[in-house]
N, C-alpha and C. Protein backbone atom coordinates (compact mmCIF):
# COMPACT_ATOMS: atom_id res chain seq x y z
N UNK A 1 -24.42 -21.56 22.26
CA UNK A 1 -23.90 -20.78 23.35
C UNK A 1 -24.95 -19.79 23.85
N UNK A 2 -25.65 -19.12 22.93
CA UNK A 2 -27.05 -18.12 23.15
C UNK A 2 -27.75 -18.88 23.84
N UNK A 3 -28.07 -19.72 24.09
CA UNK A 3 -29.20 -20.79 24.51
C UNK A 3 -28.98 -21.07 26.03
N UNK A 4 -27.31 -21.60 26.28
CA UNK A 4 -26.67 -21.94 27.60
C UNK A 4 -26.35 -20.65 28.35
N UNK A 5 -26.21 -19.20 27.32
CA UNK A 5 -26.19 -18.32 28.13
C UNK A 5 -27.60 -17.61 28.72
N UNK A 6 -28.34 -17.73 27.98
CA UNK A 6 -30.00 -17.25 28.33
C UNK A 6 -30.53 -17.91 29.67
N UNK A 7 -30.29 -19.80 29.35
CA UNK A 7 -30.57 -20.56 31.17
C UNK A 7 -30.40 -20.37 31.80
N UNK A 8 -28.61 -19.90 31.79
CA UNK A 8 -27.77 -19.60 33.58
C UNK A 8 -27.55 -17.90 33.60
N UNK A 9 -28.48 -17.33 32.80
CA UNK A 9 -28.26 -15.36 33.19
C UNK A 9 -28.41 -15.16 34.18
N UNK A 10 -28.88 -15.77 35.56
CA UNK A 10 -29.18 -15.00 36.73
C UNK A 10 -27.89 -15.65 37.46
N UNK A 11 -26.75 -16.50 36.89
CA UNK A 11 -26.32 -16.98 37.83
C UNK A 11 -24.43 -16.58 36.91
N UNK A 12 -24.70 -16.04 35.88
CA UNK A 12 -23.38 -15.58 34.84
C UNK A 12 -22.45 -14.86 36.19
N UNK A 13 -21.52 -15.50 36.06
CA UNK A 13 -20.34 -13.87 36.78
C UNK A 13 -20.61 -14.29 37.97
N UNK A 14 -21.03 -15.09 38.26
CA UNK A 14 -21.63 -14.88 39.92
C UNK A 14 -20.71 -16.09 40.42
N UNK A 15 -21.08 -17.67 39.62
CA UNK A 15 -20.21 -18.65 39.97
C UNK A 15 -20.16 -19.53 39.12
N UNK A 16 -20.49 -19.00 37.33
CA UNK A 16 -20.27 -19.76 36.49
C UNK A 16 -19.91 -18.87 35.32
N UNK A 17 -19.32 -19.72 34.46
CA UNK A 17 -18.89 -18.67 32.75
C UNK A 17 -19.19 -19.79 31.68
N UNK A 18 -19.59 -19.74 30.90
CA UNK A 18 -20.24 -20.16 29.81
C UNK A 18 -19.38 -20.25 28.26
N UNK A 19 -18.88 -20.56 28.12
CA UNK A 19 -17.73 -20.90 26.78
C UNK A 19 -18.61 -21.31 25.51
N UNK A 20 -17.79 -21.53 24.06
CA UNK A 20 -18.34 -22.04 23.46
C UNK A 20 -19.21 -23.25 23.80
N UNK A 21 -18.44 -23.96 23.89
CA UNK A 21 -19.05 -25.27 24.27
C UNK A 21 -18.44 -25.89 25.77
N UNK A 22 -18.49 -25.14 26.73
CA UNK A 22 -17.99 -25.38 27.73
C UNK A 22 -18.82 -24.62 29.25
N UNK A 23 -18.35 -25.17 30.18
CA UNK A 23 -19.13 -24.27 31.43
C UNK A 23 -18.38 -24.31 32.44
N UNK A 24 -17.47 -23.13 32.87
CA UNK A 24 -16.84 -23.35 34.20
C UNK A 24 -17.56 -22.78 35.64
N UNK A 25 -17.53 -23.70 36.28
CA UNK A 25 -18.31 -23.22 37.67
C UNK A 25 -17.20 -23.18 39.02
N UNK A 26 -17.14 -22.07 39.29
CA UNK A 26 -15.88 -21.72 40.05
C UNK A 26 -16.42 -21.66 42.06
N UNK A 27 -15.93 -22.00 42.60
CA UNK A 27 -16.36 -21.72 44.24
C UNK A 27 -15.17 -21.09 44.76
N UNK A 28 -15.14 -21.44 45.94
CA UNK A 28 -14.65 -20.94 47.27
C UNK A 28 -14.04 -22.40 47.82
N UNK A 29 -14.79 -23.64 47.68
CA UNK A 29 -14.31 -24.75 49.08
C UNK A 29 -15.39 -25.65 48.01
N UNK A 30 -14.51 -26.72 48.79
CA UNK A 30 -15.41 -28.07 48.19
C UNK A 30 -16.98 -28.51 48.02
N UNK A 31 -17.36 -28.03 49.64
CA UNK A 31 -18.98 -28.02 49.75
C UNK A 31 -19.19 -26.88 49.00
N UNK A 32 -18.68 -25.65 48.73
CA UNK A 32 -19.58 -24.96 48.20
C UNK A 32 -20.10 -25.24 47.13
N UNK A 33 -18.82 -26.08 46.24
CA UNK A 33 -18.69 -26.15 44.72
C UNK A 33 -19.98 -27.10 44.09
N UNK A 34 -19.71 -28.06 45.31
CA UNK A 34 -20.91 -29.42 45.43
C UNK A 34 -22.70 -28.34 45.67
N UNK A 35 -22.50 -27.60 46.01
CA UNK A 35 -24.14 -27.00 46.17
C UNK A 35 -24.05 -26.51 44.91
N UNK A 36 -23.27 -25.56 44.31
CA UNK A 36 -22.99 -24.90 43.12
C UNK A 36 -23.95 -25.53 41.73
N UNK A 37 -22.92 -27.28 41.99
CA UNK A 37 -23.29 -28.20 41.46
C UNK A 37 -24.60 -28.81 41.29
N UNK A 38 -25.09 -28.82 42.15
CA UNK A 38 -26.44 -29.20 42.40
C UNK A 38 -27.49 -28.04 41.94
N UNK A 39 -26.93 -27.00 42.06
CA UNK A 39 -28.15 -26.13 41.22
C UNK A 39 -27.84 -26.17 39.38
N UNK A 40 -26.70 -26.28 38.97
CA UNK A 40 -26.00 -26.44 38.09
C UNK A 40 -27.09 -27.51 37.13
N UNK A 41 -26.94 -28.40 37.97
CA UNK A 41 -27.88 -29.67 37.22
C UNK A 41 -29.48 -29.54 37.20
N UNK A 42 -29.66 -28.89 38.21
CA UNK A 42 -31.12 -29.24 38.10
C UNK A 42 -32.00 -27.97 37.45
N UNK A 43 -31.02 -26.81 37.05
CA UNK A 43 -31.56 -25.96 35.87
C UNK A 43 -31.37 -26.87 34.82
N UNK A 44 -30.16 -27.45 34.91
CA UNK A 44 -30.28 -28.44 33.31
C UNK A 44 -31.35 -29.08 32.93
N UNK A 45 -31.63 -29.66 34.23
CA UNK A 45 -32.86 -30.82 33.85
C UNK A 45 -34.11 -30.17 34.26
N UNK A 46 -34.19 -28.82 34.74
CA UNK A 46 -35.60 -28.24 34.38
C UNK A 46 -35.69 -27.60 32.69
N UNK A 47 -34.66 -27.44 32.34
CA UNK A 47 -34.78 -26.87 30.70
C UNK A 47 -34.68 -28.26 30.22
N UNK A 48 -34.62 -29.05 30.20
CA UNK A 48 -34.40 -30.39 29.71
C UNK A 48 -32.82 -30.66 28.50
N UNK A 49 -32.32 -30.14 29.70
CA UNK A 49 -30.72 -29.78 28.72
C UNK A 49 -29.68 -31.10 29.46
N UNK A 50 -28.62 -31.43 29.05
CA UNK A 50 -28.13 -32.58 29.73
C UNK A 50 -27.00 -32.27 29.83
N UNK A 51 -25.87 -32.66 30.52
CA UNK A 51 -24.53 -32.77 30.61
C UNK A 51 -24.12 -34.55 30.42
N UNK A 52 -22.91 -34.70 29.46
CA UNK A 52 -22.84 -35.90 29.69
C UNK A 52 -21.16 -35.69 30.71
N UNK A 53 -21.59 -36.91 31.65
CA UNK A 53 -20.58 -36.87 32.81
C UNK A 53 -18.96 -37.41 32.24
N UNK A 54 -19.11 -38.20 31.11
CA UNK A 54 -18.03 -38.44 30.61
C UNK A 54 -17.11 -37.27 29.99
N UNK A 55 -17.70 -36.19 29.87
CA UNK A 55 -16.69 -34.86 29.18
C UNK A 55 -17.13 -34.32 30.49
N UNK A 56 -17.08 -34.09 31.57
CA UNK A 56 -16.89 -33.01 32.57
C UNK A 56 -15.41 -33.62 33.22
N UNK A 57 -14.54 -32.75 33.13
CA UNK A 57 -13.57 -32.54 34.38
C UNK A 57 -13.92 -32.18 35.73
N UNK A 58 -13.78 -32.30 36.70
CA UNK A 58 -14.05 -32.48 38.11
C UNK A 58 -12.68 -32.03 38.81
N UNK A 59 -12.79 -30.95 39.89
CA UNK A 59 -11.93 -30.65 40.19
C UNK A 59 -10.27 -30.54 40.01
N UNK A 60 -10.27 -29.96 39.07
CA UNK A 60 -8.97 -29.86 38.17
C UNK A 60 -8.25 -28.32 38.34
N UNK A 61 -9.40 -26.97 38.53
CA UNK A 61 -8.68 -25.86 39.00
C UNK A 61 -8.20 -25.75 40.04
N UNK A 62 -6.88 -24.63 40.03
CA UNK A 62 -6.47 -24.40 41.12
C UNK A 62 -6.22 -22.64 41.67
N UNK A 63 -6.21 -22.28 42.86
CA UNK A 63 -6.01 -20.79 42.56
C UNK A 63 -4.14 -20.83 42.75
N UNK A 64 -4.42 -19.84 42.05
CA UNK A 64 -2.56 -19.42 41.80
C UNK A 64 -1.95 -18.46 43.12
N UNK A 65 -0.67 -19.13 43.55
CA UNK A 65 -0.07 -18.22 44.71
C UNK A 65 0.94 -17.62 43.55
N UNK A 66 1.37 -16.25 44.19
CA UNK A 66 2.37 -15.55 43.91
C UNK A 66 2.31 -15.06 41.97
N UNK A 67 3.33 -14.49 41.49
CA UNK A 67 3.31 -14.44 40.09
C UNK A 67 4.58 -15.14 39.13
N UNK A 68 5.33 -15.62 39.59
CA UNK A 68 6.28 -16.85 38.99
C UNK A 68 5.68 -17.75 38.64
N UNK A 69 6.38 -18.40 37.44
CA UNK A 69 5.63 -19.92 36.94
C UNK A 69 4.34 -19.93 36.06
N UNK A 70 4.08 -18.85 35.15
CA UNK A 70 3.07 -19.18 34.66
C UNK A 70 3.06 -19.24 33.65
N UNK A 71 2.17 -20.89 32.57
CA UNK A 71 2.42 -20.70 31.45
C UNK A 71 1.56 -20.86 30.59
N UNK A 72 1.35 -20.41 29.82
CA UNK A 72 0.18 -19.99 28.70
C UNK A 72 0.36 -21.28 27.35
N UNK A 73 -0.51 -21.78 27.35
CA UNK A 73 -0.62 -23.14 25.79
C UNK A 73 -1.73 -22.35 25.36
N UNK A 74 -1.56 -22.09 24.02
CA UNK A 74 -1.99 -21.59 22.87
C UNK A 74 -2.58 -22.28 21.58
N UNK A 75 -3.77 -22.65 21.48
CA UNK A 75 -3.71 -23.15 19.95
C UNK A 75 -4.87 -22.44 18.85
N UNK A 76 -4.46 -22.29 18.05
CA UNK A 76 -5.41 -21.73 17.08
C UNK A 76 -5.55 -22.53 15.67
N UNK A 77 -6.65 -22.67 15.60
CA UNK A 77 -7.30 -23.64 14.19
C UNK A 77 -8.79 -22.65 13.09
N UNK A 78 -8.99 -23.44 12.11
CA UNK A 78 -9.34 -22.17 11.53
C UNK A 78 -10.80 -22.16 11.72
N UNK A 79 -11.34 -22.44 13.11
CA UNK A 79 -12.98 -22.13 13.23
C UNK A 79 -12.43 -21.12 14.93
N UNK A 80 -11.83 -21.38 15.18
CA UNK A 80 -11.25 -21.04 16.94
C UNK A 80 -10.51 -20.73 17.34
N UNK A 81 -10.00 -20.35 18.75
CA UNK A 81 -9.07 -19.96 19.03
C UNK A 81 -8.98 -20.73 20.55
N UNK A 82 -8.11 -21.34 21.24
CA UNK A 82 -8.37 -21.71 22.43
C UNK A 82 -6.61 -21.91 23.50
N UNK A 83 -6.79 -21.27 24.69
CA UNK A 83 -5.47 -21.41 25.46
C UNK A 83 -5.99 -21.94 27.20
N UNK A 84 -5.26 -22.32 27.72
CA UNK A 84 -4.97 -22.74 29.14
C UNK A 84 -4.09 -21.96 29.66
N UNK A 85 -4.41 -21.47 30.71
CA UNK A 85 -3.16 -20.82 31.79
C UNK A 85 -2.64 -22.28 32.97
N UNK A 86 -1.49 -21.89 33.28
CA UNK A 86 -0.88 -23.26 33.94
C UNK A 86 -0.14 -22.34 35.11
N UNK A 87 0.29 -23.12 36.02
CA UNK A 87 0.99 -23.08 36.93
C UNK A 87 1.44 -24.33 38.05
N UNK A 88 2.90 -24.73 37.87
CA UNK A 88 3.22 -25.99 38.19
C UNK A 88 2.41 -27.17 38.12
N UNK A 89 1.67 -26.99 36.79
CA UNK A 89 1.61 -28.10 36.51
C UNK A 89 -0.10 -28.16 36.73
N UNK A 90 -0.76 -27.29 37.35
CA UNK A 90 -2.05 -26.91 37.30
C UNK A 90 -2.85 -26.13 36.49
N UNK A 91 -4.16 -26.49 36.06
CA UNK A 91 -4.52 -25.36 35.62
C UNK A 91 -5.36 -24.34 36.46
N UNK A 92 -5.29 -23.01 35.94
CA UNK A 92 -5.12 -22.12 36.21
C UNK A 92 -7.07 -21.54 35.42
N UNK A 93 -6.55 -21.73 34.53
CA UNK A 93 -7.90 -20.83 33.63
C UNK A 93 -7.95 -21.59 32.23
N UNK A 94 -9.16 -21.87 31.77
CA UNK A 94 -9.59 -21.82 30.15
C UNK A 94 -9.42 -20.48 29.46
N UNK A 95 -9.95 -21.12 28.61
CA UNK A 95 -10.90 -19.38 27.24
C UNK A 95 -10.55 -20.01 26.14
N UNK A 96 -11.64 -20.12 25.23
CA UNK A 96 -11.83 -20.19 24.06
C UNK A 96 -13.13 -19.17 23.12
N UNK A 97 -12.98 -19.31 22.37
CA UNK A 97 -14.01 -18.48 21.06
C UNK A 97 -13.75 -18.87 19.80
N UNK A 98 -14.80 -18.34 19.32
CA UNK A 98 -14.77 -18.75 17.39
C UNK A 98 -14.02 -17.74 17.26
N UNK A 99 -13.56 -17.73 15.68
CA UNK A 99 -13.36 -16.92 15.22
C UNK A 99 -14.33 -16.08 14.40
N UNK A 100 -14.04 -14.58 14.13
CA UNK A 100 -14.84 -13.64 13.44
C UNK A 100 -14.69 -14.21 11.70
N UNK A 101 -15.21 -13.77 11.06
CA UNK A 101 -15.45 -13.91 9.40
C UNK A 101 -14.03 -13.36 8.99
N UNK A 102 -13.62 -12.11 9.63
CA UNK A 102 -12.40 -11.66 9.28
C UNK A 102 -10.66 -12.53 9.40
N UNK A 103 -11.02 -12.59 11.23
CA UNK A 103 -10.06 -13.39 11.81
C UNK A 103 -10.15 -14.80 10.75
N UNK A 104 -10.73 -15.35 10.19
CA UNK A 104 -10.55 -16.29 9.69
C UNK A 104 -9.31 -16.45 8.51
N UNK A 105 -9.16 -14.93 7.83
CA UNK A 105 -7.93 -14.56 6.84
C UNK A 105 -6.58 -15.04 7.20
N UNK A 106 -6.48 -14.89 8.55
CA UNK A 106 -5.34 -14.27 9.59
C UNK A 106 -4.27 -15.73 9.56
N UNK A 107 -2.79 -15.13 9.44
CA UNK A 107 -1.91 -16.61 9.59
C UNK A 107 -2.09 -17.09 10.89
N UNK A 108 -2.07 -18.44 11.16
CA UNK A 108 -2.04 -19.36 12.28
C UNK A 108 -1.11 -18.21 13.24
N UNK A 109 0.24 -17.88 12.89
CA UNK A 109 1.16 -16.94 14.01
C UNK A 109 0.67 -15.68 14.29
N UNK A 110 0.20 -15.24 13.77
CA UNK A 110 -1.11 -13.77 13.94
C UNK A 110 -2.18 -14.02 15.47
N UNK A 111 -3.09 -15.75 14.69
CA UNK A 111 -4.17 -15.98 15.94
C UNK A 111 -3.16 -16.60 16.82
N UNK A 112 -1.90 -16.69 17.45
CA UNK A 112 -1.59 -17.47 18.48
C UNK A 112 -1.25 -16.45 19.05
C-alpha cells in the first residue's frame, strides 16, 4: 500500500484513494473518468506496476440522491476489516483496512 501510495501522491484526494489492495478513481462524467483512466495507467506502466483487467470493476459507482435507503454490509475477519455502502441496490462507497496488533484480540461483534 506504501508503494501505491508514494506513485499516485500528486494525484491522492484529488481523483483517486488507494486501499489496501484496492484503487478507487472517482470523476464527474464518463469522459472525464476515461482521461482519469488513462493517466491512471500510464503512471502504472511508467513505474512498471500492472493492473490486471480481470479484478477491476468498471463503472459500478453511483452518487446517492437524498438520505433514505442506505445500507451498510459489514464484514470483519481476523487480518481486516471491510464494508460497502449501498443504495437501491448500488454501490455507494468501499473501505477497507488491516487490522492493528491490538484489534486483532477483539470479538468478530466488537470489529463489525
Amino acid at each position: 500500500m506504501d508503494l501505491v501510495n508514494r506513485v499516485f501522491r500528486q494525484y491522492l484526494d484529488m481523483f483517486v484513494i488507494v486501499f489496501i489492495d484496492d484503487m478507487l478513481i472517482y470523476s464527474r462524467s464518463e469522459n472525464e473518468h476515461i482521461d482519469l483512466l488513462k493517466i491512471i495507467l500510464q503512471v502504472l506502466k511508467d513505474q512498471q506496476l500492472f493492473a490486471k483487467f480481470s479484478k477491476c470493476e468498471l463503472w459500478v459507482l453511483s452518487l446517492s440522491e437524498g438520505t433514505d435507503g442506505f445500507v451498510v454490509y459489514s464484514d470483519a475477519y481476523r487480518i481486516g476489516l471491510g464494508c460497502v455502502l449501498m443504495k437501491n441496490g448500488k454501490v455507494i462507497a468501499y473501505a477497507s483496512r488491516k487490522l492493528k496488533i491490538h484489534e486483532k484480540n477483539y470479538p468478530t461483534h466488537n470489529l463489525e
